[in-house]
C-alpha atoms as a PDB file:
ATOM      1  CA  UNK A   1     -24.064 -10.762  43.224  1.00  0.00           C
ATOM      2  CA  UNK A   2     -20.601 -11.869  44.947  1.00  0.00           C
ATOM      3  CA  UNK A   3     -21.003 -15.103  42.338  1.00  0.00           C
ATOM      4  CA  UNK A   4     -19.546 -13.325  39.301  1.00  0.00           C
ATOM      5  CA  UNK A   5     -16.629 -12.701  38.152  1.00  0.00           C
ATOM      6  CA  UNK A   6     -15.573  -9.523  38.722  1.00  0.00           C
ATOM      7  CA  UNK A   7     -13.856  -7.233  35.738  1.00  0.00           C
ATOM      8  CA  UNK A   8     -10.830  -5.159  36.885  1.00  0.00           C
ATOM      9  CA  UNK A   9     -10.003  -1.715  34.739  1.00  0.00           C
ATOM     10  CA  UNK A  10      -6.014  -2.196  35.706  1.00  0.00           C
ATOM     11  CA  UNK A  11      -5.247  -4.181  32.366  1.00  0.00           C
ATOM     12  CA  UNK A  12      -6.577  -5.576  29.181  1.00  0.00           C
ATOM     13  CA  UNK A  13      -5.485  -8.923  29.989  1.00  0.00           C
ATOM     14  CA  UNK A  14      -7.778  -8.652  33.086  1.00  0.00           C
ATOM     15  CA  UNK A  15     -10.739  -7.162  31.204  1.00  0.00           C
ATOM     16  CA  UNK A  16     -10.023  -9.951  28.402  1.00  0.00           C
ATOM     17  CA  UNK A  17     -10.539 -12.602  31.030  1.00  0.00           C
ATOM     18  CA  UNK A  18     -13.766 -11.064  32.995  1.00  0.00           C
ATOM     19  CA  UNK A  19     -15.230 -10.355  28.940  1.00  0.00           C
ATOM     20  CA  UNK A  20     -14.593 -14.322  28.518  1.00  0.00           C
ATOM     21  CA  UNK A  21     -15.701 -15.314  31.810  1.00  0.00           C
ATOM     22  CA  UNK A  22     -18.862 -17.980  32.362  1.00  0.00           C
ATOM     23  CA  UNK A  23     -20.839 -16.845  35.187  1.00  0.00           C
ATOM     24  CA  UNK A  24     -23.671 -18.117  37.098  1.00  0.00           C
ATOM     25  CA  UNK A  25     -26.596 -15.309  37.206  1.00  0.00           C
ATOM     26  CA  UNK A  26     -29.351 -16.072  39.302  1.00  0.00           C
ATOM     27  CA  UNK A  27     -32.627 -15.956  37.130  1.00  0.00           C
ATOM     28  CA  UNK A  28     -34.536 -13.448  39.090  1.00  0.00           C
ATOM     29  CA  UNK A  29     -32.443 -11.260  38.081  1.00  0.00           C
ATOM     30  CA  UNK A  30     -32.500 -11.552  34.375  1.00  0.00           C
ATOM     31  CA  UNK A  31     -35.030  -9.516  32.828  1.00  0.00           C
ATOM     32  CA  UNK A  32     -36.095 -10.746  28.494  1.00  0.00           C
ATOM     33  CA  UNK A  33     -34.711  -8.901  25.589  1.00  0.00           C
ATOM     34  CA  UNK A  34     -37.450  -6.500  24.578  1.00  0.00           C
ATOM     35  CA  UNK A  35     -36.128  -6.141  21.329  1.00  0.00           C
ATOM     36  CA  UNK A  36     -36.404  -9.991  20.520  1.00  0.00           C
ATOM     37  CA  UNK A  37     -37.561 -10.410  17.004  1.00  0.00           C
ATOM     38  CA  UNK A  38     -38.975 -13.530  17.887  1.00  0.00           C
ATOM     39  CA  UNK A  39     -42.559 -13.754  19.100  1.00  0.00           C
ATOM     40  CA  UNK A  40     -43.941 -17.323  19.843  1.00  0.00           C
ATOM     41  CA  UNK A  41     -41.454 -20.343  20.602  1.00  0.00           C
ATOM     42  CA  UNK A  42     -42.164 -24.358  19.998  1.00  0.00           C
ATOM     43  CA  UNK A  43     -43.321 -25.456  23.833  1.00  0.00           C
ATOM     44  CA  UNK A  44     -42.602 -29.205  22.942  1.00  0.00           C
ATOM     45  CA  UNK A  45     -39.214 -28.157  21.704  1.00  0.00           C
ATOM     46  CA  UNK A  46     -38.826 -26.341  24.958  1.00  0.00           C
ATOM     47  CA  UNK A  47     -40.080 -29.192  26.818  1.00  0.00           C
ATOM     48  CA  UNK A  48     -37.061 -31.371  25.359  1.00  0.00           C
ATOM     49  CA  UNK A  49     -34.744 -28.593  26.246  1.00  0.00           C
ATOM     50  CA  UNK A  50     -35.955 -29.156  29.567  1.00  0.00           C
ATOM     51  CA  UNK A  51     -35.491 -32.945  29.868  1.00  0.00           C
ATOM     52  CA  UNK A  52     -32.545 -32.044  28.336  1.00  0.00           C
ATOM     53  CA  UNK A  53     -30.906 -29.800  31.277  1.00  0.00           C
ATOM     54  CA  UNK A  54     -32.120 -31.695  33.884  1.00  0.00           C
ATOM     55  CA  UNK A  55     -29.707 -34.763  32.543  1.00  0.00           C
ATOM     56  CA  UNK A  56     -26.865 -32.658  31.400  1.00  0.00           C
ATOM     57  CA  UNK A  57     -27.705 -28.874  32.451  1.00  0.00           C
ATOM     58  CA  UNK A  58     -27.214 -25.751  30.435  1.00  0.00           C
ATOM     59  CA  UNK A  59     -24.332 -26.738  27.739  1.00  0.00           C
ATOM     60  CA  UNK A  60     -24.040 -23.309  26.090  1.00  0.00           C
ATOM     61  CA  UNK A  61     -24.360 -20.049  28.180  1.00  0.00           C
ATOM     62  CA  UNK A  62     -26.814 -17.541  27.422  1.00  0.00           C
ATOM     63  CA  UNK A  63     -25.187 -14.123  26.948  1.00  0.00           C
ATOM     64  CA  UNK A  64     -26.584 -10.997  28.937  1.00  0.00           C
ATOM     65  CA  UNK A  65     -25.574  -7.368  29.481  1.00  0.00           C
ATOM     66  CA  UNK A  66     -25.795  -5.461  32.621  1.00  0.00           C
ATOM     67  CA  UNK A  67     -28.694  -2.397  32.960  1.00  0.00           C
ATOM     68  CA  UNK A  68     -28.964   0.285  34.949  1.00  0.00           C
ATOM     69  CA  UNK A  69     -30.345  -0.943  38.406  1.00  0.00           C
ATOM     70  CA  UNK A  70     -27.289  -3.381  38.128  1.00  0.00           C
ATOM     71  CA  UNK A  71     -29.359  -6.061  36.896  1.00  0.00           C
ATOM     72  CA  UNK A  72     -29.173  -8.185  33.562  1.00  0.00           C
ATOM     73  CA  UNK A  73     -31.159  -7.981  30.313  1.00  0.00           C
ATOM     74  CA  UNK A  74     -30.628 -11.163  28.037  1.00  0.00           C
ATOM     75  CA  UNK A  75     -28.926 -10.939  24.163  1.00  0.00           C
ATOM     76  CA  UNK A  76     -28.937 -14.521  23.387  1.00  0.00           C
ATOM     77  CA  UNK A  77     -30.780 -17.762  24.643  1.00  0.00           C
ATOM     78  CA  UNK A  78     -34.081 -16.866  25.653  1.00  0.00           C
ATOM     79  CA  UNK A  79     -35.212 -20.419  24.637  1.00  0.00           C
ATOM     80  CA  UNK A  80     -32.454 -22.049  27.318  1.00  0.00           C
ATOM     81  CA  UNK A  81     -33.267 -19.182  29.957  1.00  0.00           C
ATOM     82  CA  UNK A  82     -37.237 -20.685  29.477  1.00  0.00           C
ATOM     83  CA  UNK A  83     -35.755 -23.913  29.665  1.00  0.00           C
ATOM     84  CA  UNK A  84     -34.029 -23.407  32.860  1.00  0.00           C
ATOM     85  CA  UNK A  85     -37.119 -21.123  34.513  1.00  0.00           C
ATOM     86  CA  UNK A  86     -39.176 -24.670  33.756  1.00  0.00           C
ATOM     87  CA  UNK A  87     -36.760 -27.035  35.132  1.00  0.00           C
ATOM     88  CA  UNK A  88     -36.494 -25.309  38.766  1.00  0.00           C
ATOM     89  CA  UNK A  89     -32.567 -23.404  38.521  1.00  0.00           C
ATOM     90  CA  UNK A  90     -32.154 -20.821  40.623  1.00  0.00           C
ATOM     91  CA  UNK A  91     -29.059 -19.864  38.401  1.00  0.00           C
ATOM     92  CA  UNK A  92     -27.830 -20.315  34.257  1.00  0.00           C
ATOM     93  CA  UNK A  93     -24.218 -19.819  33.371  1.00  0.00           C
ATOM     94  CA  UNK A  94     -23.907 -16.857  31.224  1.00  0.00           C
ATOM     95  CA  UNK A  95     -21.460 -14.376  29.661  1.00  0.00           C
ATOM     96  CA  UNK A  96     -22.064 -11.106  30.922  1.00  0.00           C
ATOM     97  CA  UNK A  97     -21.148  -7.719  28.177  1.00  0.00           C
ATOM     98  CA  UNK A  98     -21.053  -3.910  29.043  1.00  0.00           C
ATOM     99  CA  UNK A  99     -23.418  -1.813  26.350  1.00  0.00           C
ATOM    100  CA  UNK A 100     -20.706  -0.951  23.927  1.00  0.00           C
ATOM    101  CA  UNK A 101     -17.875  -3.219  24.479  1.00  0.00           C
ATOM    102  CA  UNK A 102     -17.936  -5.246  20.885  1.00  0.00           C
ATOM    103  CA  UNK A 103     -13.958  -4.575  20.342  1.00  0.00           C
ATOM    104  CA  UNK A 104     -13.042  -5.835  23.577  1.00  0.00           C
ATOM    105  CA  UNK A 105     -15.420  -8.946  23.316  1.00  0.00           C
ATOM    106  CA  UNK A 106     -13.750  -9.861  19.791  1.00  0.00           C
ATOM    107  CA  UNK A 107     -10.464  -9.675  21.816  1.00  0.00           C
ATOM    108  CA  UNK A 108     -11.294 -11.587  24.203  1.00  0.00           C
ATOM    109  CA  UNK A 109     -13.157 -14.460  22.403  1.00  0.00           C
ATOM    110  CA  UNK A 110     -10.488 -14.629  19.747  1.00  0.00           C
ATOM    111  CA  UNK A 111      -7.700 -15.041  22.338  1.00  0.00           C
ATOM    112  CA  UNK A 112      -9.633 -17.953  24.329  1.00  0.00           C
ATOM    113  CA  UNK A 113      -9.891 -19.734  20.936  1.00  0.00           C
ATOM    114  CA  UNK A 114      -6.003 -19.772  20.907  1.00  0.00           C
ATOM    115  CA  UNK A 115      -6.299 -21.897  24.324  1.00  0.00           C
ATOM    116  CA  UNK A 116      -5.068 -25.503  23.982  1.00  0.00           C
ATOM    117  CA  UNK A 117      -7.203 -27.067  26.494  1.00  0.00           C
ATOM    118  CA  UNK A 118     -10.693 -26.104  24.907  1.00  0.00           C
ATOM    119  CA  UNK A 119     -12.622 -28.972  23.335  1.00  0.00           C
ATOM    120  CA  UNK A 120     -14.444 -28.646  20.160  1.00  0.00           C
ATOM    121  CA  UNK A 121     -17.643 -27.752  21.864  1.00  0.00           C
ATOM    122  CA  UNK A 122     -15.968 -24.140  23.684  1.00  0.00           C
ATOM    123  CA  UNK A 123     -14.534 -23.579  20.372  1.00  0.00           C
ATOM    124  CA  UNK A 124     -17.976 -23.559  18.599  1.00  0.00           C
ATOM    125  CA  UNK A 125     -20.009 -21.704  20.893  1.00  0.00           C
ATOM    126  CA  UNK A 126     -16.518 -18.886  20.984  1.00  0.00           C
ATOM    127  CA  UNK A 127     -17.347 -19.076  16.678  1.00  0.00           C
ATOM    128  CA  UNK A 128     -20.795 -18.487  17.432  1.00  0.00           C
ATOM    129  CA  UNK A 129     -20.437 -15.956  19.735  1.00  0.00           C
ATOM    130  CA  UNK A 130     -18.199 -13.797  17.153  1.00  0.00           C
ATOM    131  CA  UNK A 131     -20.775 -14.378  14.580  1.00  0.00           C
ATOM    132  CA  UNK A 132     -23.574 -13.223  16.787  1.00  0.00           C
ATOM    133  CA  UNK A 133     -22.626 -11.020  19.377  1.00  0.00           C
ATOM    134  CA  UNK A 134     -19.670  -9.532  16.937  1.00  0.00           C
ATOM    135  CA  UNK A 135     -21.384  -9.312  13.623  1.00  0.00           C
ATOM    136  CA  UNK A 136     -19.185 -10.931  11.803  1.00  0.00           C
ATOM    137  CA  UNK A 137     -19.651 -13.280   8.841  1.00  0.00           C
ATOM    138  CA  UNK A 138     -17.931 -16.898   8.795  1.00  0.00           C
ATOM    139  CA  UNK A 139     -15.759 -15.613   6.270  1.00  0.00           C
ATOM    140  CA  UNK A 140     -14.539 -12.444   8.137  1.00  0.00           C
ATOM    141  CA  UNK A 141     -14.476 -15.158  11.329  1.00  0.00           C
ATOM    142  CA  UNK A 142     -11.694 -17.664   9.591  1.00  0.00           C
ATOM    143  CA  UNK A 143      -9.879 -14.226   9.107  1.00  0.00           C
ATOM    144  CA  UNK A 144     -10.266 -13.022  12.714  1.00  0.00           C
ATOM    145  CA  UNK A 145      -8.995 -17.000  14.216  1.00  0.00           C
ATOM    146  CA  UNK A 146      -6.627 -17.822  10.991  1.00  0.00           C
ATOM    147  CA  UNK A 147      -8.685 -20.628  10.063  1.00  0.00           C
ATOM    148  CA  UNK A 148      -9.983 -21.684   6.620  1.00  0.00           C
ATOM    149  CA  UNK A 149     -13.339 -21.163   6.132  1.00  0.00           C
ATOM    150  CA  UNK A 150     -14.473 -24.831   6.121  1.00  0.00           C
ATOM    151  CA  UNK A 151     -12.835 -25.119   9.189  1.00  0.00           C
ATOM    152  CA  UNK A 152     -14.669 -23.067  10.898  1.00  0.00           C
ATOM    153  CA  UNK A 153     -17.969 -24.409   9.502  1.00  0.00           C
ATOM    154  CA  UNK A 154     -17.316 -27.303  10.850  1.00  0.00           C
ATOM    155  CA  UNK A 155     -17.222 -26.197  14.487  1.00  0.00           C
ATOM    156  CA  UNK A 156     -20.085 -24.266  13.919  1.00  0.00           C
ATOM    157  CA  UNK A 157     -22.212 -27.310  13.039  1.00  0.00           C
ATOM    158  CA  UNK A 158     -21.247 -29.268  16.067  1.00  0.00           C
ATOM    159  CA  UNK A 159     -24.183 -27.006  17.654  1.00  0.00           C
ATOM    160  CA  UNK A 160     -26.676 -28.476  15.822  1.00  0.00           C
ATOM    161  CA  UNK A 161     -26.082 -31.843  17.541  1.00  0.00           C
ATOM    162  CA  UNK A 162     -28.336 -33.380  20.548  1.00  0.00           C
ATOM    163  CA  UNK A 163     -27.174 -31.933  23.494  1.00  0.00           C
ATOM    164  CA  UNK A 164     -26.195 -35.611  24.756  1.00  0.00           C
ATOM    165  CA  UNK A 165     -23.733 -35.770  22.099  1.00  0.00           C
ATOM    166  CA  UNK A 166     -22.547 -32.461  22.387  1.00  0.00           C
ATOM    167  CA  UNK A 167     -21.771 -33.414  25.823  1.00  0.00           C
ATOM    168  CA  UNK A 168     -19.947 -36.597  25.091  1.00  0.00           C
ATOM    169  CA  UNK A 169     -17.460 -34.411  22.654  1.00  0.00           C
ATOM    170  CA  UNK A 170     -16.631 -31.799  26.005  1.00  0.00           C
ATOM    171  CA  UNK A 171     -16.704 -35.140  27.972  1.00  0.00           C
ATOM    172  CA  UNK A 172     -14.353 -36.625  25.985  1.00  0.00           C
ATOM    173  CA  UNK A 173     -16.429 -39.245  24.737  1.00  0.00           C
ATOM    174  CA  UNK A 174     -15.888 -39.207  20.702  1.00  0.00           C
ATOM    175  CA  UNK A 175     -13.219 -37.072  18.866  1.00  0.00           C
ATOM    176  CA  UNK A 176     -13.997 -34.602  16.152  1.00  0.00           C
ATOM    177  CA  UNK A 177     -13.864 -36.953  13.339  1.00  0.00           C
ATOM    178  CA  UNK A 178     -16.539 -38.964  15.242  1.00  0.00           C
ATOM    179  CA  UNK A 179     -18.732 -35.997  15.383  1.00  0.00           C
ATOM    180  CA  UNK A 180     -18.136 -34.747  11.991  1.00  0.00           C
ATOM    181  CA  UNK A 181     -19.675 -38.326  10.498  1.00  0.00           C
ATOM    182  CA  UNK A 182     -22.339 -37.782  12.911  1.00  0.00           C
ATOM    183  CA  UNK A 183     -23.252 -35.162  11.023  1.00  0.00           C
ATOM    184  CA  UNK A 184     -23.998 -36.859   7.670  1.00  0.00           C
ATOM    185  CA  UNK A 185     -27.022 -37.785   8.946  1.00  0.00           C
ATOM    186  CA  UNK A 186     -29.591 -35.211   9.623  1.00  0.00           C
ATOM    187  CA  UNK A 187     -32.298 -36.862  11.834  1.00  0.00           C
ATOM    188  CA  UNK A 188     -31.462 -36.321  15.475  1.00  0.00           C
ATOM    189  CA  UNK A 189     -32.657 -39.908  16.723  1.00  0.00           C
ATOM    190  CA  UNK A 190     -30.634 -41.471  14.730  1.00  0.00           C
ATOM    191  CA  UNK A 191     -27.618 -39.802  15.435  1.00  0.00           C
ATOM    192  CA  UNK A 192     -27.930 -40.672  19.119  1.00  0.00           C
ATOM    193  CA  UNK A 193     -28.642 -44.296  18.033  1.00  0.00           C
ATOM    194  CA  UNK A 194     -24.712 -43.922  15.973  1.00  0.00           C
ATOM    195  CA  UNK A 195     -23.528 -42.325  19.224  1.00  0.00           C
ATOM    196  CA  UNK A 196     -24.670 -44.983  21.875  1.00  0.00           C
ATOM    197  CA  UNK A 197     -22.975 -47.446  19.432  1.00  0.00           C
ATOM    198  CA  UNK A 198     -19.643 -45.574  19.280  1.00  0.00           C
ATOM    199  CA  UNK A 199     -19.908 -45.361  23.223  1.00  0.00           C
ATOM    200  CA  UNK A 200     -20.825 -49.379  23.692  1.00  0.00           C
ATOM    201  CA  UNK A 201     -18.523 -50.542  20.633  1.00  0.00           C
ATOM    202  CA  UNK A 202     -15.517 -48.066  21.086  1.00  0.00           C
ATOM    203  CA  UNK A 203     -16.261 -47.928  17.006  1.00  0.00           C
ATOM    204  CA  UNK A 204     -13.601 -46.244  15.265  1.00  0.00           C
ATOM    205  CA  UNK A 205     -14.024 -43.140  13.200  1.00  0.00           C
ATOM    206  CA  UNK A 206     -14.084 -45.092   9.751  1.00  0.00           C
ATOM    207  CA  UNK A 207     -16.529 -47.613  11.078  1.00  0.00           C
ATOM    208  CA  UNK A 208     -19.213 -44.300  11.922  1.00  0.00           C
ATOM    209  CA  UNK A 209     -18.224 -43.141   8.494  1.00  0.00           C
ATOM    210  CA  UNK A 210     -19.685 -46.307   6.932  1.00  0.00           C
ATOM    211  CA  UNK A 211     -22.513 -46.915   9.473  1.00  0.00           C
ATOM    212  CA  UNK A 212     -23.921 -42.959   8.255  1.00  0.00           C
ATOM    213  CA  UNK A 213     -23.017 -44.460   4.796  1.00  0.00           C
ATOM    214  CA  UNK A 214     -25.747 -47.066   4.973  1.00  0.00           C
ATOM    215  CA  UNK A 215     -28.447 -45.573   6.850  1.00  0.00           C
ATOM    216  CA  UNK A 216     -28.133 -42.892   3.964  1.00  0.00           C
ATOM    217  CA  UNK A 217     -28.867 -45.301   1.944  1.00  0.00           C
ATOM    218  CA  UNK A 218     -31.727 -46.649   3.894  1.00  0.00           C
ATOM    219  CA  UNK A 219     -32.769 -43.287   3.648  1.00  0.00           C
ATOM    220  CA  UNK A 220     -33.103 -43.126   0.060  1.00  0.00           C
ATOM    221  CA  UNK A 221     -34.696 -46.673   0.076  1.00  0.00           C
ATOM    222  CA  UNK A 222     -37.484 -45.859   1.959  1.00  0.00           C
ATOM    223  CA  UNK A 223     -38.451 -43.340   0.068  1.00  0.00           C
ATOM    224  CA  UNK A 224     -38.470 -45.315  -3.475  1.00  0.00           C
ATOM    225  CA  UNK A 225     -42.533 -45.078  -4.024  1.00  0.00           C
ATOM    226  CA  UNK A 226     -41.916 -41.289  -4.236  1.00  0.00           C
ATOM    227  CA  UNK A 227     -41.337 -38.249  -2.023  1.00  0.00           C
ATOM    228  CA  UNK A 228     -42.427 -39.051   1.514  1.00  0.00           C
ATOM    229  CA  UNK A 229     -45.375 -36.748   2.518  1.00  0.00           C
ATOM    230  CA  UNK A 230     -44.759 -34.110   5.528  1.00  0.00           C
ATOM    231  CA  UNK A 231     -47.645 -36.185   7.176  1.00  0.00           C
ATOM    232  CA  UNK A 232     -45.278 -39.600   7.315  1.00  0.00           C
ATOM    233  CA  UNK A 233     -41.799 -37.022   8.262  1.00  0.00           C
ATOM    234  CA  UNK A 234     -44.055 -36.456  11.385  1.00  0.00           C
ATOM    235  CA  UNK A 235     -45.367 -39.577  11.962  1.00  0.00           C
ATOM    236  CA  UNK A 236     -41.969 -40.974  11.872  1.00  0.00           C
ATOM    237  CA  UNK A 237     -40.267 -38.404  13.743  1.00  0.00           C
ATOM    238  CA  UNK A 238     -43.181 -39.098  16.493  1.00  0.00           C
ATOM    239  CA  UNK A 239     -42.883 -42.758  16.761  1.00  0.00           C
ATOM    240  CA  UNK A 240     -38.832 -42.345  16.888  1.00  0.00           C
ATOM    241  CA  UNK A 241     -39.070 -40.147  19.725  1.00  0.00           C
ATOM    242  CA  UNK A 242     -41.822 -42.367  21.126  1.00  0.00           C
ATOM    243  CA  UNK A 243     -39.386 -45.675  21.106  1.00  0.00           C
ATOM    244  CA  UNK A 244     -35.824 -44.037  21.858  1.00  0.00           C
ATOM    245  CA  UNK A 245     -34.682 -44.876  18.457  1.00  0.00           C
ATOM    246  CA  UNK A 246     -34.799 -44.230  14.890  1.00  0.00           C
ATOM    247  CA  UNK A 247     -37.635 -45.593  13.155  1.00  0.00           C
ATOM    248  CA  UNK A 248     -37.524 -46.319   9.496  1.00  0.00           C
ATOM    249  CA  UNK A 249     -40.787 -46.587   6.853  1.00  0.00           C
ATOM    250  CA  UNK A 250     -39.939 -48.894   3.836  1.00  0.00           C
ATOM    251  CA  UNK A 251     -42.357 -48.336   0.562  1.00  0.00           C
ATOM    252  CA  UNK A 252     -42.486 -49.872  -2.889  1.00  0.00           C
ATOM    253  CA  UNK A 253     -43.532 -47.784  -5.764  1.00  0.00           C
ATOM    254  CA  UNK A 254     -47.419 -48.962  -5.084  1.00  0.00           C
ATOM    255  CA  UNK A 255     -47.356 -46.892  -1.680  1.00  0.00           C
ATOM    256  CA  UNK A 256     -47.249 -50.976   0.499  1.00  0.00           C
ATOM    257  CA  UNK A 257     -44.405 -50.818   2.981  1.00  0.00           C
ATOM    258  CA  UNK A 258     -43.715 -51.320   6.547  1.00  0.00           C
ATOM    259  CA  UNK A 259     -42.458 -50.069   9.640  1.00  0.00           C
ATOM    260  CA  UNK A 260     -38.962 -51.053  11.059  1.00  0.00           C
ATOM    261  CA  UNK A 261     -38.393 -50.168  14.666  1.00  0.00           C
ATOM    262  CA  UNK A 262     -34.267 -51.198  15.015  1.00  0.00           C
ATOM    263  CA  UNK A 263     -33.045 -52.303  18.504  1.00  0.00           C
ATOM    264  CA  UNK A 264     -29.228 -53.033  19.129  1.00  0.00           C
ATOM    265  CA  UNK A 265     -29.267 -55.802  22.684  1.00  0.00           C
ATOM    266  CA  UNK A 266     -31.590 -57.871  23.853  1.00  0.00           C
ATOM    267  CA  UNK A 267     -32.175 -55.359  26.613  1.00  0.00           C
ATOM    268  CA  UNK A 268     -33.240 -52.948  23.966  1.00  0.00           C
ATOM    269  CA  UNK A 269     -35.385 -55.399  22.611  1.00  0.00           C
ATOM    270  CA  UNK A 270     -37.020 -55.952  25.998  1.00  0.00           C
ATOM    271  CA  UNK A 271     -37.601 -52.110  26.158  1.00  0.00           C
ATOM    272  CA  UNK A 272     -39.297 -51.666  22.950  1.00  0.00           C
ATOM    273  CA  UNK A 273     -41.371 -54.461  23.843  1.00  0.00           C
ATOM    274  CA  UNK A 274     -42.281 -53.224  27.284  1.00  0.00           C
ATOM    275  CA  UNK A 275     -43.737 -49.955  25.423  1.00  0.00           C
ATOM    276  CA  UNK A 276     -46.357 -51.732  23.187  1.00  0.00           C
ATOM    277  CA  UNK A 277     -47.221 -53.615  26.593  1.00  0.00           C
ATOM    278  CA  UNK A 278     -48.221 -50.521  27.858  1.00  0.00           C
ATOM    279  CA  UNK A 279     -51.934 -49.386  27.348  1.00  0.00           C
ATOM    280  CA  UNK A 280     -51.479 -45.769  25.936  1.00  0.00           C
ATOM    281  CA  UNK A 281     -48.317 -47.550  23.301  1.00  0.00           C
END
């Protein structure tokens, strides 16, 4: 176990550190929370996560707590410690707690956030932590960091982007503002479509801002012959997962419509193509 970090008893400021610490755990030694509320999990979802950590690895570390025999027991992330069994790590980055050590945690997470070198990404998952691990509420949070409230919501919903664009914003990638537009949009695919396009076209926050503008508005077009059934949510989530980009059903009010399968270069173009010459497209 010479990998983590180890906590020293001389001072806070040491046991602040070790309490904020990432450390690598190897997963044999990380037994499941028994206490986990939650019973079944989404394997496809699961399988994404996977393809997910291969490209970029684990983004957010799972949280554990030391037992007895001087293993760990997990808190949080049992659906990225699945992912990681499934893609072949021996280890997962993860912050490691004592049983009873909540006052010392809130220290330590509240004085990282004060760091000037975090990007928006460490300040999020520090917010989440708090909430989680801490029991506070986001309002009792923005008291704990001196932020307003909406502040603080904002970082929060930064983790409910892909993980590819979550780690573009610790990569340096696209600012904030970028990420908050991002965000007006809820369907995933299309997100990463806006984010390959700030990437390629260096697009300026303002020119995201109207981008989510319209395809809002697409949105709303599509769905002018009525509500759009659960059956056609999945269909289109499926076929936008299936061609890399967000897919878009158009209807009149009689129910006729059609399907619009965007590309944005010639190469693109070529790709989408390529997957209807396939037999099983």
């Amino acid at each position: 176990m010479g990998a983590l970090i180890e906590v020293s008893d001389e001072s806070d400021k040491e046991l602040i550190r070790g309490a904020a610490a990432v450390n690598e755990i190897p997963l044999g030694n990380i037994t499941v929370n028994p206490f986990q509320p939650r019973s079944t999990f989404d394997e496809d979802a699961i399988d994404e996560l996977v393809q997910s950590v291969k490209e970029h690895g684990i983004i957010q570390p799972i949280t554990v707590r030391r037992t007895q025999d001087n293993n760990f027991q997990l808190i949080t992330g049992e659906r990225r410690l699945r992912a990681a069994l499934k893609s072949g790590l021996k280890r997962i980055p993860a912050y490691v707690r004592d049983a009873e050590d909540d006052v010392m945690l809130e220290l330590a997470l509240v004085e990282n956030i004060q760091r000037e070198d975090l990007d928006a990404i460490e300040v999020a998952i520090s917010y989440q932590r708090l909430i989680d691990e801490c029991k506070l509420t986001q309002e009792s949070l923005s008291e704990r960091v001196g932020k307003k409230r909406a502040t603080v919501t904002n970082y929060l919903r930064l983790l409910k982007l892909p993980p590819e664009i979550q780690a573009g914003i610790k990569e340096k990638k696209l600012s904030m503002g970028h990420a908050r537009a991002l965000l007006g949009v809820e369907d995933s695919a299309l997100q990463l479509v806006i984010y390959e396009k700030i990437i390629s076209q260096d697009l300026s926050v303002r020119a995201v801002e109207g981008m989510v503008q319209k395809a809002r508005r697409g949105d709303t077009g599509s769905k002018a012959g009525g509500d759009t059934s659960s059956e056609y949510d999945q269909l289109r989530e499926h076929l936008s997962h299936h061609f890399g980009v967000a897919v878009e059903f158009r209807r009149n009010t009689k129910g006729a419509g059609k399907i619009v399968i965007p590309f944005t270069t010639d190469e693109d173009l070529q790709r989408i193509v390529s997957i209807f010459d396939k037999p099983d497209a």
